[in-house]
PDB file of N, CA and C in Angstrom:
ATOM      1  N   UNK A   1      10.716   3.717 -19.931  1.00  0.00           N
ATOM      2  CA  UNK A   1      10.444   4.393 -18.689  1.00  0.00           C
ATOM      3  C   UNK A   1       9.144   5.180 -18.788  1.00  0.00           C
ATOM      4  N   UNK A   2       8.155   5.158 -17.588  1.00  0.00           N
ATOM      5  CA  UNK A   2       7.151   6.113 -17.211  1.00  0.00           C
ATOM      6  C   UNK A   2       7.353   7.251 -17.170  1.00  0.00           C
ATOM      7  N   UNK A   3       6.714   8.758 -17.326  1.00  0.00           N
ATOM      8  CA  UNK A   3       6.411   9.609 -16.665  1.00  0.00           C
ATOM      9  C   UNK A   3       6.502   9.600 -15.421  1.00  0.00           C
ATOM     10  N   UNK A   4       7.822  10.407 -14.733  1.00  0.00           N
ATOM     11  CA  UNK A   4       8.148  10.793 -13.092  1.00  0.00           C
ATOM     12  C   UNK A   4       9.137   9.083 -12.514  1.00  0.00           C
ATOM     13  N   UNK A   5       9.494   8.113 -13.730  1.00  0.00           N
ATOM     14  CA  UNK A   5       9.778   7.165 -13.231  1.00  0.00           C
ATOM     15  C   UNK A   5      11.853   7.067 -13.252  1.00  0.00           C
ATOM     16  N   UNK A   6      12.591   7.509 -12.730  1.00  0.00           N
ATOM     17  CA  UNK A   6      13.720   7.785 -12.563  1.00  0.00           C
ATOM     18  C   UNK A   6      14.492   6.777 -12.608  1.00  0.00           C
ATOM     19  N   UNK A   7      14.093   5.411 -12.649  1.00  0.00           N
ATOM     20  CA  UNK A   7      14.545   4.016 -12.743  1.00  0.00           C
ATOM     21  C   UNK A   7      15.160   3.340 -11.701  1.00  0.00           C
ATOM     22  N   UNK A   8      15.010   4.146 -10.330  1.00  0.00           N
ATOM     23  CA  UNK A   8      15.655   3.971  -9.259  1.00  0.00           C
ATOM     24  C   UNK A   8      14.851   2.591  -8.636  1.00  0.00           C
ATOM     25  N   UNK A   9      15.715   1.650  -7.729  1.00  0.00           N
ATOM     26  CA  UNK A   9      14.818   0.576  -7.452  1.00  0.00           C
ATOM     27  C   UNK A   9      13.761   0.529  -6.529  1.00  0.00           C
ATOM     28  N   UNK A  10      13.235  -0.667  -6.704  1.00  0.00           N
ATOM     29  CA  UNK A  10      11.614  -0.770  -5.701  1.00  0.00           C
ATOM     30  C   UNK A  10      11.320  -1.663  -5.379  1.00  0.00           C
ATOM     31  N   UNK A  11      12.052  -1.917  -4.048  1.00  0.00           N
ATOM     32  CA  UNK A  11      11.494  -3.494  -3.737  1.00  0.00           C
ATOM     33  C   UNK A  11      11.081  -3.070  -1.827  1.00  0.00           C
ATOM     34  N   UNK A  12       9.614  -3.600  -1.890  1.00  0.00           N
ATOM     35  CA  UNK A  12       8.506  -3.675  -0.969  1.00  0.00           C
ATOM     36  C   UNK A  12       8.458  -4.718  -0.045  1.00  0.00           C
ATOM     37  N   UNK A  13       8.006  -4.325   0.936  1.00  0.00           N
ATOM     38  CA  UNK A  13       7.098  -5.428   1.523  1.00  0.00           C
ATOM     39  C   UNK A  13       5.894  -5.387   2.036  1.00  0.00           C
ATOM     40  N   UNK A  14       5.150  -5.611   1.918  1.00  0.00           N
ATOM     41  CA  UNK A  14       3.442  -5.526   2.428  1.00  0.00           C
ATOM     42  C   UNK A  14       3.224  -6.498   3.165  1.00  0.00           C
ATOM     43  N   UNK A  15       2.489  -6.235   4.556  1.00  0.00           N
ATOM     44  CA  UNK A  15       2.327  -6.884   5.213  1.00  0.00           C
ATOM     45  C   UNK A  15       0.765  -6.647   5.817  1.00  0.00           C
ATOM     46  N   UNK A  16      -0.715  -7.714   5.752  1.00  0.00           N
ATOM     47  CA  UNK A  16      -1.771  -7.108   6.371  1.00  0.00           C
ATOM     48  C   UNK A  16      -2.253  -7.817   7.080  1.00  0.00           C
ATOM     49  N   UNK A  17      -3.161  -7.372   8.199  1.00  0.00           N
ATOM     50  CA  UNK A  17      -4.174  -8.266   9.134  1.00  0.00           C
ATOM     51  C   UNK A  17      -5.101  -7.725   8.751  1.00  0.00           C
ATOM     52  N   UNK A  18      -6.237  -8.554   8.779  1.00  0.00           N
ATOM     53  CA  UNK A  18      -7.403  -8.893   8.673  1.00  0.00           C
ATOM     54  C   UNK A  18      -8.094  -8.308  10.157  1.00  0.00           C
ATOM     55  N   UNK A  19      -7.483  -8.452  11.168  1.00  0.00           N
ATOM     56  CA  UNK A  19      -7.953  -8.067  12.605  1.00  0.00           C
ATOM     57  C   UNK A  19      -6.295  -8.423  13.381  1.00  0.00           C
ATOM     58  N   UNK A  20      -7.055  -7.798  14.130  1.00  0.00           N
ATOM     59  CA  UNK A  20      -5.958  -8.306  15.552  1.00  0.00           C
ATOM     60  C   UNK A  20      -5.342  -9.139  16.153  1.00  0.00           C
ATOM     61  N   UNK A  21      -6.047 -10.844  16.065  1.00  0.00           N
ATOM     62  CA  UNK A  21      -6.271 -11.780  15.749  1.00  0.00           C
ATOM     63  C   UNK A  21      -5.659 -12.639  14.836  1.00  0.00           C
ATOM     64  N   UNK A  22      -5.721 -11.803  13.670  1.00  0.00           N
ATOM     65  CA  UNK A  22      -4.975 -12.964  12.501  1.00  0.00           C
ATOM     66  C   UNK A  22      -3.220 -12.777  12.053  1.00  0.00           C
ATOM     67  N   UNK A  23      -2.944 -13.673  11.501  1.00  0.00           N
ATOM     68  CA  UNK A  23      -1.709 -13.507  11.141  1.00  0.00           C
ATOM     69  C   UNK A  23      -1.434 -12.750   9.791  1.00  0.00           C
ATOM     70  N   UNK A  24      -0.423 -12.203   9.720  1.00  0.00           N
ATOM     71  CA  UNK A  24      -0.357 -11.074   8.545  1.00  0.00           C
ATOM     72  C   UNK A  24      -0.350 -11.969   6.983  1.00  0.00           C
ATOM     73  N   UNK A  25      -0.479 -11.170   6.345  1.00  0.00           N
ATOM     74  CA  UNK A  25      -0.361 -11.619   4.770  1.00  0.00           C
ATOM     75  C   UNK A  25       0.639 -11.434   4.361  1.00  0.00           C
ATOM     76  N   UNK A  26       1.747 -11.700   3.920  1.00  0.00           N
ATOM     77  CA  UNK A  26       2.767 -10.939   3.615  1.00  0.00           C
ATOM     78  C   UNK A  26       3.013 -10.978   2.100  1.00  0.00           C
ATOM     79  N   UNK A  27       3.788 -10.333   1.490  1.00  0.00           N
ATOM     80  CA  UNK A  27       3.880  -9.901  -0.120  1.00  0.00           C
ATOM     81  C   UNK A  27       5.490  -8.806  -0.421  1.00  0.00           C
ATOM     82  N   UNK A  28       5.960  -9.895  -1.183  1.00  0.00           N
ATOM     83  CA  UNK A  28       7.041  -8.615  -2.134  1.00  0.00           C
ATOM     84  C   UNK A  28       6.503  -7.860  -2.943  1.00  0.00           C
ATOM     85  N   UNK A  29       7.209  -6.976  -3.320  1.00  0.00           N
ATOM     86  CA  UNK A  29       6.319  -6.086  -4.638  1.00  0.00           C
ATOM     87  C   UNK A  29       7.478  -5.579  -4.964  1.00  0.00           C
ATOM     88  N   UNK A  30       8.004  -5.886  -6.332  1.00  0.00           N
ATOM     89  CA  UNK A  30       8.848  -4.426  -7.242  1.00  0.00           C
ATOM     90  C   UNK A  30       8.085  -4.039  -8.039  1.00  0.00           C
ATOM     91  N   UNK A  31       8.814  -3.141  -8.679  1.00  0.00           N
ATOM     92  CA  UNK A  31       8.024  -2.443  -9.596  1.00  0.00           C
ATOM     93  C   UNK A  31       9.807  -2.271 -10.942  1.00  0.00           C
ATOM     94  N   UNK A  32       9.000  -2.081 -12.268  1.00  0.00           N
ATOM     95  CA  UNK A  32      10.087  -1.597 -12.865  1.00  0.00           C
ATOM     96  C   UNK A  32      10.926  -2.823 -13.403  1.00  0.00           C
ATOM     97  N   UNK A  33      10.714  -3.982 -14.175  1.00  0.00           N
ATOM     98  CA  UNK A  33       9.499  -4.364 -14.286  1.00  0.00           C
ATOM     99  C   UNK A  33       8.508  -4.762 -12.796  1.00  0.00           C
ATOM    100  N   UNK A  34       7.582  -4.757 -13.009  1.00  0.00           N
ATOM    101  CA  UNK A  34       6.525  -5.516 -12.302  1.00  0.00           C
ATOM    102  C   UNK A  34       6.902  -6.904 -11.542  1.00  0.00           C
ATOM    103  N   UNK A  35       6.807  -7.312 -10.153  1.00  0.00           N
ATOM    104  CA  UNK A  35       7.550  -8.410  -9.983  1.00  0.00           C
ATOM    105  C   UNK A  35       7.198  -8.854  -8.343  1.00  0.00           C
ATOM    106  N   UNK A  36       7.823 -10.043  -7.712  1.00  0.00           N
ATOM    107  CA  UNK A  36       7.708 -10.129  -6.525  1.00  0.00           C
ATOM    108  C   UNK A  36       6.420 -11.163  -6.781  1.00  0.00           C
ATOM    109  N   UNK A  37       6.102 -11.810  -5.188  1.00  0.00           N
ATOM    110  CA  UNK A  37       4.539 -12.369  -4.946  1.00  0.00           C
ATOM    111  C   UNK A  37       3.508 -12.158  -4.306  1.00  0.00           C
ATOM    112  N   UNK A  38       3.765 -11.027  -4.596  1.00  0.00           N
ATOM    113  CA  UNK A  38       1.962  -9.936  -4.705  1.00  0.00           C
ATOM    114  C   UNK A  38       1.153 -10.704  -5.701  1.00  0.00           C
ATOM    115  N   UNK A  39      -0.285 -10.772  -5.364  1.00  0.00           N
ATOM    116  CA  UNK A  39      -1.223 -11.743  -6.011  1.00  0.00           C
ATOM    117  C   UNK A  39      -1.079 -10.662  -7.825  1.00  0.00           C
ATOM    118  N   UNK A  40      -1.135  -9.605  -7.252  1.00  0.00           N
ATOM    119  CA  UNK A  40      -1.231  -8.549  -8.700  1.00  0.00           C
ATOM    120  C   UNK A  40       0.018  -7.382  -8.829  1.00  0.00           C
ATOM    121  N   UNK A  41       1.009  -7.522  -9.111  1.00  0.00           N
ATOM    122  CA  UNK A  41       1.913  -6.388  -8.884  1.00  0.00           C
ATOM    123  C   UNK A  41       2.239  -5.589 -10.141  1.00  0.00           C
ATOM    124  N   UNK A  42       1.352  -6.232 -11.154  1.00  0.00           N
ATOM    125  CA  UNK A  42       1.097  -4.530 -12.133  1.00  0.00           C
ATOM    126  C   UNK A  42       0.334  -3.562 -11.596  1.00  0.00           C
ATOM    127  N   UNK A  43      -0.939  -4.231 -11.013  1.00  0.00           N
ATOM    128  CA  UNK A  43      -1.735  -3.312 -10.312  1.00  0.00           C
ATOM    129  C   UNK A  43      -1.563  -2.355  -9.650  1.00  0.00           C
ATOM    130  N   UNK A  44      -0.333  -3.365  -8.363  1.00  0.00           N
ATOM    131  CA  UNK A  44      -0.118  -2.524  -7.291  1.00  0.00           C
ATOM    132  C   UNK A  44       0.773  -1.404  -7.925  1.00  0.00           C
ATOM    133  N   UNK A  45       1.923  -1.772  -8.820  1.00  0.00           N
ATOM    134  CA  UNK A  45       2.684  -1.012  -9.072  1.00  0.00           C
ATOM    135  C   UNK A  45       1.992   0.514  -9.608  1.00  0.00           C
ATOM    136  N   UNK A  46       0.724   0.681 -10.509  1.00  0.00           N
ATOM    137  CA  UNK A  46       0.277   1.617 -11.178  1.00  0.00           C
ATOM    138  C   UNK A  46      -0.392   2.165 -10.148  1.00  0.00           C
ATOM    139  N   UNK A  47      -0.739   1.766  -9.017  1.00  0.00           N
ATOM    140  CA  UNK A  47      -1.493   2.285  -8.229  1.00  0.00           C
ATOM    141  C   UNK A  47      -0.939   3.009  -7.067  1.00  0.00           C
ATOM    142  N   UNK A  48       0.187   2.575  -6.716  1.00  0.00           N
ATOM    143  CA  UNK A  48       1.790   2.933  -6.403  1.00  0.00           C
ATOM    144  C   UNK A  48       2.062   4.399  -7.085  1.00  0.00           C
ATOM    145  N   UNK A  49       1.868   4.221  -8.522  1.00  0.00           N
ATOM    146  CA  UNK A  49       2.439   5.315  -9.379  1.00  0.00           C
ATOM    147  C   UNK A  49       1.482   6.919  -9.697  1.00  0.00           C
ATOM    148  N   UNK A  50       0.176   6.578  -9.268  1.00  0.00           N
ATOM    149  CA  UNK A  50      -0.770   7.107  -9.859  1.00  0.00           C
ATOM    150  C   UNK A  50      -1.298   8.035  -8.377  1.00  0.00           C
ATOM    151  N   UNK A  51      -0.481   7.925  -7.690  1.00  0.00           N
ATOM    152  CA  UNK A  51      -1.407   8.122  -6.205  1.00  0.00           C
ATOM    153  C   UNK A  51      -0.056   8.853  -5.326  1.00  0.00           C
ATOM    154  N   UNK A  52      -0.525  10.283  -5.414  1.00  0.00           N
ATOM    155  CA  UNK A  52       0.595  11.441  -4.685  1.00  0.00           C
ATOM    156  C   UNK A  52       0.466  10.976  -3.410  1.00  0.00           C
ATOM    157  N   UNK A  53       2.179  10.980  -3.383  1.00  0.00           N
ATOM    158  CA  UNK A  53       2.139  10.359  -1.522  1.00  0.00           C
ATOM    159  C   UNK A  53       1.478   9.530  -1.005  1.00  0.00           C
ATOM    160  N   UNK A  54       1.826   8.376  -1.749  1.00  0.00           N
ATOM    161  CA  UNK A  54       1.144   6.969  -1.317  1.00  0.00           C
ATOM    162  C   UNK A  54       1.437   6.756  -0.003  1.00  0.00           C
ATOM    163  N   UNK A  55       2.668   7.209   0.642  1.00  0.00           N
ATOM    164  CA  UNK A  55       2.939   6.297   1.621  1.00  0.00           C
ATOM    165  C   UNK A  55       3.239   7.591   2.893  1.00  0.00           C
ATOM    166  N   UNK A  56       2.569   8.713   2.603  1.00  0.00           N
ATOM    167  CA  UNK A  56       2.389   9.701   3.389  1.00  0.00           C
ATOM    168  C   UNK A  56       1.274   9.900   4.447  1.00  0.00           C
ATOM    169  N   UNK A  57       1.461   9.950   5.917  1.00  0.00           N
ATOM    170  CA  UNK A  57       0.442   9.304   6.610  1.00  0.00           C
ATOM    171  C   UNK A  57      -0.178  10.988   6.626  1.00  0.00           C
ATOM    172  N   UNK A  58      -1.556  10.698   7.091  1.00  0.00           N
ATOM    173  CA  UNK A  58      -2.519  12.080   7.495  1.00  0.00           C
ATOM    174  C   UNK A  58      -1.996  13.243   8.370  1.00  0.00           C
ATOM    175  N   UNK A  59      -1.882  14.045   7.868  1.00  0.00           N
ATOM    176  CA  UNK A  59      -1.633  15.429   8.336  1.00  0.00           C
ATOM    177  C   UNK A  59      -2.527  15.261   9.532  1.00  0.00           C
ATOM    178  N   UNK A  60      -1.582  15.752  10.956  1.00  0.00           N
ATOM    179  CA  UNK A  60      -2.226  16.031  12.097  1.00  0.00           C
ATOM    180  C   UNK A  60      -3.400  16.504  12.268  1.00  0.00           C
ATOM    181  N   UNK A  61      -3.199  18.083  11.646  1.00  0.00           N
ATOM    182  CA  UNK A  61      -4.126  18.818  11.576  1.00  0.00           C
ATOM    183  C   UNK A  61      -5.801  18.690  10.804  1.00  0.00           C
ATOM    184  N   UNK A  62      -5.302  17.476   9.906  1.00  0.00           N
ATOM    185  CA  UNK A  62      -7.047  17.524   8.561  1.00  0.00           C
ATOM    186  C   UNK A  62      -7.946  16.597   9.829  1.00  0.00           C
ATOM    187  N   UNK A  63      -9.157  17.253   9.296  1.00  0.00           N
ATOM    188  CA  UNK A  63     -10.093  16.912   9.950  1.00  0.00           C
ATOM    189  C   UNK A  63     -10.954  15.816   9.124  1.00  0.00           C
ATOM    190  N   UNK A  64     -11.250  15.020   9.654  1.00  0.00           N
ATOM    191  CA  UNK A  64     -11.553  13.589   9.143  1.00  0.00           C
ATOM    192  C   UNK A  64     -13.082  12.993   9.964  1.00  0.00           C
ATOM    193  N   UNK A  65     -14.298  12.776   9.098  1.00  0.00           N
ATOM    194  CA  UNK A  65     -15.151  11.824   9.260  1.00  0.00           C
ATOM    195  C   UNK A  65     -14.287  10.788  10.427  1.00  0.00           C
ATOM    196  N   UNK A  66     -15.602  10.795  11.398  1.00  0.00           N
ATOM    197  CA  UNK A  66     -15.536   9.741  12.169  1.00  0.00           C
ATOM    198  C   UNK A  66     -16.788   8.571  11.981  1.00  0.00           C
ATOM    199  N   UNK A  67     -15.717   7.254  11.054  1.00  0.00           N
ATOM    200  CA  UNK A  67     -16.218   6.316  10.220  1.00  0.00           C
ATOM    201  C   UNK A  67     -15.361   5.305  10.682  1.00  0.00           C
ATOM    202  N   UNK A  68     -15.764   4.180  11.048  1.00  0.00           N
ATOM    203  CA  UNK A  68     -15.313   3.000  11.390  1.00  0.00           C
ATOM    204  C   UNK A  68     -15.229   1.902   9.947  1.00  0.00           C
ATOM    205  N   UNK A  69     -14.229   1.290   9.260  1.00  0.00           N
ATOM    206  CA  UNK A  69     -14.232   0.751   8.166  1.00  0.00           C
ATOM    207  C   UNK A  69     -14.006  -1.060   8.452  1.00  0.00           C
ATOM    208  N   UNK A  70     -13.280  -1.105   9.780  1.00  0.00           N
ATOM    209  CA  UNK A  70     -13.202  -2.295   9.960  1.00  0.00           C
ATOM    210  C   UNK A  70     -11.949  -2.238  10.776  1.00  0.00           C
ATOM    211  N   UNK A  71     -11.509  -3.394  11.554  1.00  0.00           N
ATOM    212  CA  UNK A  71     -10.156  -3.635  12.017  1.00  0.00           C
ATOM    213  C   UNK A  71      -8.905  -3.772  11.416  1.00  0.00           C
ATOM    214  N   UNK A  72      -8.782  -3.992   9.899  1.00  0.00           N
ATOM    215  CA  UNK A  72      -7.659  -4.354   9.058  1.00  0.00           C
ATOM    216  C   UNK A  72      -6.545  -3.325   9.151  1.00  0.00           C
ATOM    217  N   UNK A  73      -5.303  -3.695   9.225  1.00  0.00           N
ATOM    218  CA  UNK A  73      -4.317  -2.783   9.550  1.00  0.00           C
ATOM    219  C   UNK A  73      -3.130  -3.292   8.208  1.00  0.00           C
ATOM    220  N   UNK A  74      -2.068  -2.493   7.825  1.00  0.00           N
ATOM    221  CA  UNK A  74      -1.431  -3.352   6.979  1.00  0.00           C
ATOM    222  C   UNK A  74      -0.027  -2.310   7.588  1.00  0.00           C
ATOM    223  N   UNK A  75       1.213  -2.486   6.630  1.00  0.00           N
ATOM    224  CA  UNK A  75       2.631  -1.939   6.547  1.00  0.00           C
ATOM    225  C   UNK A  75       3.396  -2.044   5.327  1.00  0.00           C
ATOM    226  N   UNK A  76       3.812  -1.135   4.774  1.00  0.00           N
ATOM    227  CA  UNK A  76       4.557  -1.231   4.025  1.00  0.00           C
ATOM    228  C   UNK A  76       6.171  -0.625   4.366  1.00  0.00           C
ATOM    229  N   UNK A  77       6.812  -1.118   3.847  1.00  0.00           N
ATOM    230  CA  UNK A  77       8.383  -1.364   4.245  1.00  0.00           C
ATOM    231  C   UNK A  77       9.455  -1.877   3.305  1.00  0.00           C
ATOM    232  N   UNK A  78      10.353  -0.936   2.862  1.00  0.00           N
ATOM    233  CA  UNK A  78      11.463  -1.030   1.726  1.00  0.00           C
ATOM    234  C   UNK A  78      11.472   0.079   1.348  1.00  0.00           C
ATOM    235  N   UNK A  79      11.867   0.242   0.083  1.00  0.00           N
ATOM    236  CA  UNK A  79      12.196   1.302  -1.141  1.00  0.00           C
ATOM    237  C   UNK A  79      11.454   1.513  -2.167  1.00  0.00           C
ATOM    238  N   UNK A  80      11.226   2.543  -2.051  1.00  0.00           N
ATOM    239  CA  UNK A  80       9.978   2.944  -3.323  1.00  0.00           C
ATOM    240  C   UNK A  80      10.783   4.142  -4.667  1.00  0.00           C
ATOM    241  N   UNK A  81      11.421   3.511  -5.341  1.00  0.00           N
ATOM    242  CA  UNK A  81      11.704   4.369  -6.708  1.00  0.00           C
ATOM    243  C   UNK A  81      13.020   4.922  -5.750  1.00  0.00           C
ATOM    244  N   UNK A  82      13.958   4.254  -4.754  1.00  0.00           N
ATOM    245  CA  UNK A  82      15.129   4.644  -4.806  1.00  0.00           C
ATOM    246  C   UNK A  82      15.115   4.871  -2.841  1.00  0.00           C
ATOM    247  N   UNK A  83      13.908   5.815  -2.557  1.00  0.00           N
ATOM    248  CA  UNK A  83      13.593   6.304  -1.461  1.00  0.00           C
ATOM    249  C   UNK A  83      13.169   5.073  -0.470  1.00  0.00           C
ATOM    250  N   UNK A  84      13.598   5.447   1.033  1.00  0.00           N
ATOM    251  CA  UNK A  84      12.720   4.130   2.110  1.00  0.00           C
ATOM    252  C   UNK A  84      11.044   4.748   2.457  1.00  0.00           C
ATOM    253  N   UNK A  85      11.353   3.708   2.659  1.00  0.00           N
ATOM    254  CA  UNK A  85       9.216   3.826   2.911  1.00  0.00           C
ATOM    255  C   UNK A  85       9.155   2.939   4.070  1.00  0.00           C
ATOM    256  N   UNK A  86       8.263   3.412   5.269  1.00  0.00           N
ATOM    257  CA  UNK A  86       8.289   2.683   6.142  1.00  0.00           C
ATOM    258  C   UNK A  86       6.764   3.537   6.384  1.00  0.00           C
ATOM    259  N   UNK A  87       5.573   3.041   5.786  1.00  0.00           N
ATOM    260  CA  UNK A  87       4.129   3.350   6.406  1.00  0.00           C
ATOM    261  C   UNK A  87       2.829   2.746   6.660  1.00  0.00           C
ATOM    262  N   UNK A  88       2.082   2.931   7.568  1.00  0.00           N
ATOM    263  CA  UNK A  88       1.377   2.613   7.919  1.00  0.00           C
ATOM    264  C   UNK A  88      -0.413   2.371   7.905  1.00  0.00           C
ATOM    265  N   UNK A  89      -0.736   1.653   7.640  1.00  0.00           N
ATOM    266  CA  UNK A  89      -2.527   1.923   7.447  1.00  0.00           C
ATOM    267  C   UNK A  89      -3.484   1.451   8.026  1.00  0.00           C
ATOM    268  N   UNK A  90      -4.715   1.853   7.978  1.00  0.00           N
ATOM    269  CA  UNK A  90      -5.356   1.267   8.833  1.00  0.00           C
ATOM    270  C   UNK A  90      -7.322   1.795   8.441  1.00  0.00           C
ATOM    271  N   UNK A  91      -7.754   1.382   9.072  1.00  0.00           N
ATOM    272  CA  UNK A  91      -9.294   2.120   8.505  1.00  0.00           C
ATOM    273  C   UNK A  91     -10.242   2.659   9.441  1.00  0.00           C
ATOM    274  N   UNK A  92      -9.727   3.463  10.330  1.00  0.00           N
ATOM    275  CA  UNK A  92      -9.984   3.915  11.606  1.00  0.00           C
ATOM    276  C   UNK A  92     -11.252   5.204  11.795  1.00  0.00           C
ATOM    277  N   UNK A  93     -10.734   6.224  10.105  1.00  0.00           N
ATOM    278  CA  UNK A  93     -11.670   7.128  10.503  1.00  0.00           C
ATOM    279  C   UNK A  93     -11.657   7.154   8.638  1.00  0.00           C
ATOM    280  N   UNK A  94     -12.431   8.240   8.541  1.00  0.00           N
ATOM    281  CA  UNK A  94     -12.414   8.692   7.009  1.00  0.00           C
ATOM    282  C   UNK A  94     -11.789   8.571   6.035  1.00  0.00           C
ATOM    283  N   UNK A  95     -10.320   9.550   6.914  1.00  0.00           N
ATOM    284  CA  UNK A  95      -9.079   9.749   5.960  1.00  0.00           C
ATOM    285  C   UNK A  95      -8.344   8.612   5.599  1.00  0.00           C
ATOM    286  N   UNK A  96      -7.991   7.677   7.177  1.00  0.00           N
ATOM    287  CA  UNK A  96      -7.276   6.280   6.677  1.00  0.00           C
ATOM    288  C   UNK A  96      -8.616   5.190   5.934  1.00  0.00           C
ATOM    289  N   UNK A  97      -9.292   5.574   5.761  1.00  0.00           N
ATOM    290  CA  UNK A  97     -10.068   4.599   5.180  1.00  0.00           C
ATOM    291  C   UNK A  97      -9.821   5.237   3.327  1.00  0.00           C
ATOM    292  N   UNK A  98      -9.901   6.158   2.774  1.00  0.00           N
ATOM    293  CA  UNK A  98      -9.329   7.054   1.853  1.00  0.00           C
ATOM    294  C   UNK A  98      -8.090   6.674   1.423  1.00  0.00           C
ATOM    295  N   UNK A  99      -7.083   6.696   2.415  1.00  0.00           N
ATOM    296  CA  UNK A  99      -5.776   6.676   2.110  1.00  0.00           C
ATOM    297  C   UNK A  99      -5.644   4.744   1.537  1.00  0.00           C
ATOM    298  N   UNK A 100      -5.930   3.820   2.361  1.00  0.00           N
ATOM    299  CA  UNK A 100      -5.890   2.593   2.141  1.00  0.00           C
ATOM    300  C   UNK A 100      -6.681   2.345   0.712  1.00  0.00           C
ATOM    301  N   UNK A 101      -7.957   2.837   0.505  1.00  0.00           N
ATOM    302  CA  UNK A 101      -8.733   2.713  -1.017  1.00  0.00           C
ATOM    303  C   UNK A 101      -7.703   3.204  -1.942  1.00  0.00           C
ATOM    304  N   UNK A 102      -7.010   4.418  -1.840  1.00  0.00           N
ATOM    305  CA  UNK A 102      -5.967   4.910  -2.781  1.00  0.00           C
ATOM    306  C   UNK A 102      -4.888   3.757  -3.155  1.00  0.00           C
ATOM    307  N   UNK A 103      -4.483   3.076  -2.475  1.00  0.00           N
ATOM    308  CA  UNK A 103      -3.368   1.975  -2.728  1.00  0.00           C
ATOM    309  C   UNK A 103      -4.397   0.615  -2.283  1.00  0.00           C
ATOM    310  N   UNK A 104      -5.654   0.627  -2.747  1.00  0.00           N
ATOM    311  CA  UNK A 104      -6.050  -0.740  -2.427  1.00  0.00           C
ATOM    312  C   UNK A 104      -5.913  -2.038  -3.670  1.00  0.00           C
ATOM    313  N   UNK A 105      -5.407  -2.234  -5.072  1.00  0.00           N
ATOM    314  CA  UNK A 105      -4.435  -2.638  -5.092  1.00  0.00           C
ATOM    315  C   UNK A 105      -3.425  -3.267  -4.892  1.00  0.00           C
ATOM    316  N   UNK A 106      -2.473  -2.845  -3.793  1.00  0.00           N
ATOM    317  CA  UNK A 106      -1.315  -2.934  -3.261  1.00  0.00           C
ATOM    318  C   UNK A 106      -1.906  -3.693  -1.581  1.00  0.00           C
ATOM    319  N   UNK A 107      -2.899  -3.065  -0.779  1.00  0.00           N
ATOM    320  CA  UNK A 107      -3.440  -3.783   0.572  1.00  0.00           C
ATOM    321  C   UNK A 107      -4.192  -4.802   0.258  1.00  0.00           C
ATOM    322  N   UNK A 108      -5.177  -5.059  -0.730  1.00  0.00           N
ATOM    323  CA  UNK A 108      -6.464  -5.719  -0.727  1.00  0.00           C
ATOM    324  C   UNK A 108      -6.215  -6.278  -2.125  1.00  0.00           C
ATOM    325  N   UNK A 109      -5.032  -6.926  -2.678  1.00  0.00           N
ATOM    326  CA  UNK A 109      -4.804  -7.523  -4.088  1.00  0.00           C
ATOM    327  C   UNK A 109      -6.467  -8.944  -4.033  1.00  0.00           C
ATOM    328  N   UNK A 110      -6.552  -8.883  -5.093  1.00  0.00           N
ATOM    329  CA  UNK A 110      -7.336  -9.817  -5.661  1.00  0.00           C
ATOM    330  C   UNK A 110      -6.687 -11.313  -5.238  1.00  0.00           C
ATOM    331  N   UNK A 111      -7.825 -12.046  -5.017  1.00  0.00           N
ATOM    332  CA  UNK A 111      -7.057 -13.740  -4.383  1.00  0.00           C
ATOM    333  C   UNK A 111      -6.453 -14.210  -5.823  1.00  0.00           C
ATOM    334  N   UNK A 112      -5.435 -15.092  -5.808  1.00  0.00           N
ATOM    335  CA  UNK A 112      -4.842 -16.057  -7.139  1.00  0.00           C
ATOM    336  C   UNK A 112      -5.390 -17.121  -7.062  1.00  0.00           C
ATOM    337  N   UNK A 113      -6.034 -17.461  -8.510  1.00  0.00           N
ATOM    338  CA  UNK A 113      -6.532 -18.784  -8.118  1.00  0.00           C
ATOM    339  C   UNK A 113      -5.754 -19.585  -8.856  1.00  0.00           C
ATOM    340  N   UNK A 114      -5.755 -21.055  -8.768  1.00  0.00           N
ATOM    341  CA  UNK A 114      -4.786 -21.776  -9.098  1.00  0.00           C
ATOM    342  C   UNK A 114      -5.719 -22.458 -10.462  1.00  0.00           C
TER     343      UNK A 114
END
């Protein structure tokens, strides 16, 4: 076992668009061991682990750069270390562009090549 890792289960789902337009990507992810068909799910998992309140959306109140990153939107959905997770991302201004790099990883896995 990790540091802060309670052995409780973790099974994900990730889901992303590219735009508005496209159809989602979709991906399992556990963690504990490492698992699912996420292109990289050691990655995601450490990046998962390493990153306070991964799946905690922006405080109303913080004030955030107005920065356009692109249209890509994603979701994550399941259980994370025992707990549900049901959140959201996107790259709209500063902060969600921040928050998505923090778990990019887990949104933006590396392609598999065959």
């Amino acid at each position: 076992m990790t540091p802060g890792d309670d052995g409780a289960a973790t099974r994900l789902t990730v889901a992303v668009r590219d735009d508005t337009d496209s159809a989602p990507r979709t991906w399992t992810l556990s963690c504990d061991p490492p698992g699912g068909d996420h292109p990289d799910p050691g990655g995601a998992c450490r990046a998962l682990t390493r990153t306070a309140d991964a799946f905690a959306p922006v405080p109303p109140d913080r004030m955030c750069t107005q920065q356009y990153g692109g249209p890509a939107t994603a979701t994550v959905e399941g259980v994370w270390k025992g707990r549900p997770v049901s959140a959201r991302y996107n790259r709209t201004d500063g902060c969600e562009i921040a928050r998505w790099k923090a778990i990019a990883a887990v949104l933006s896995p590396p392609e598999t090549r065959s």
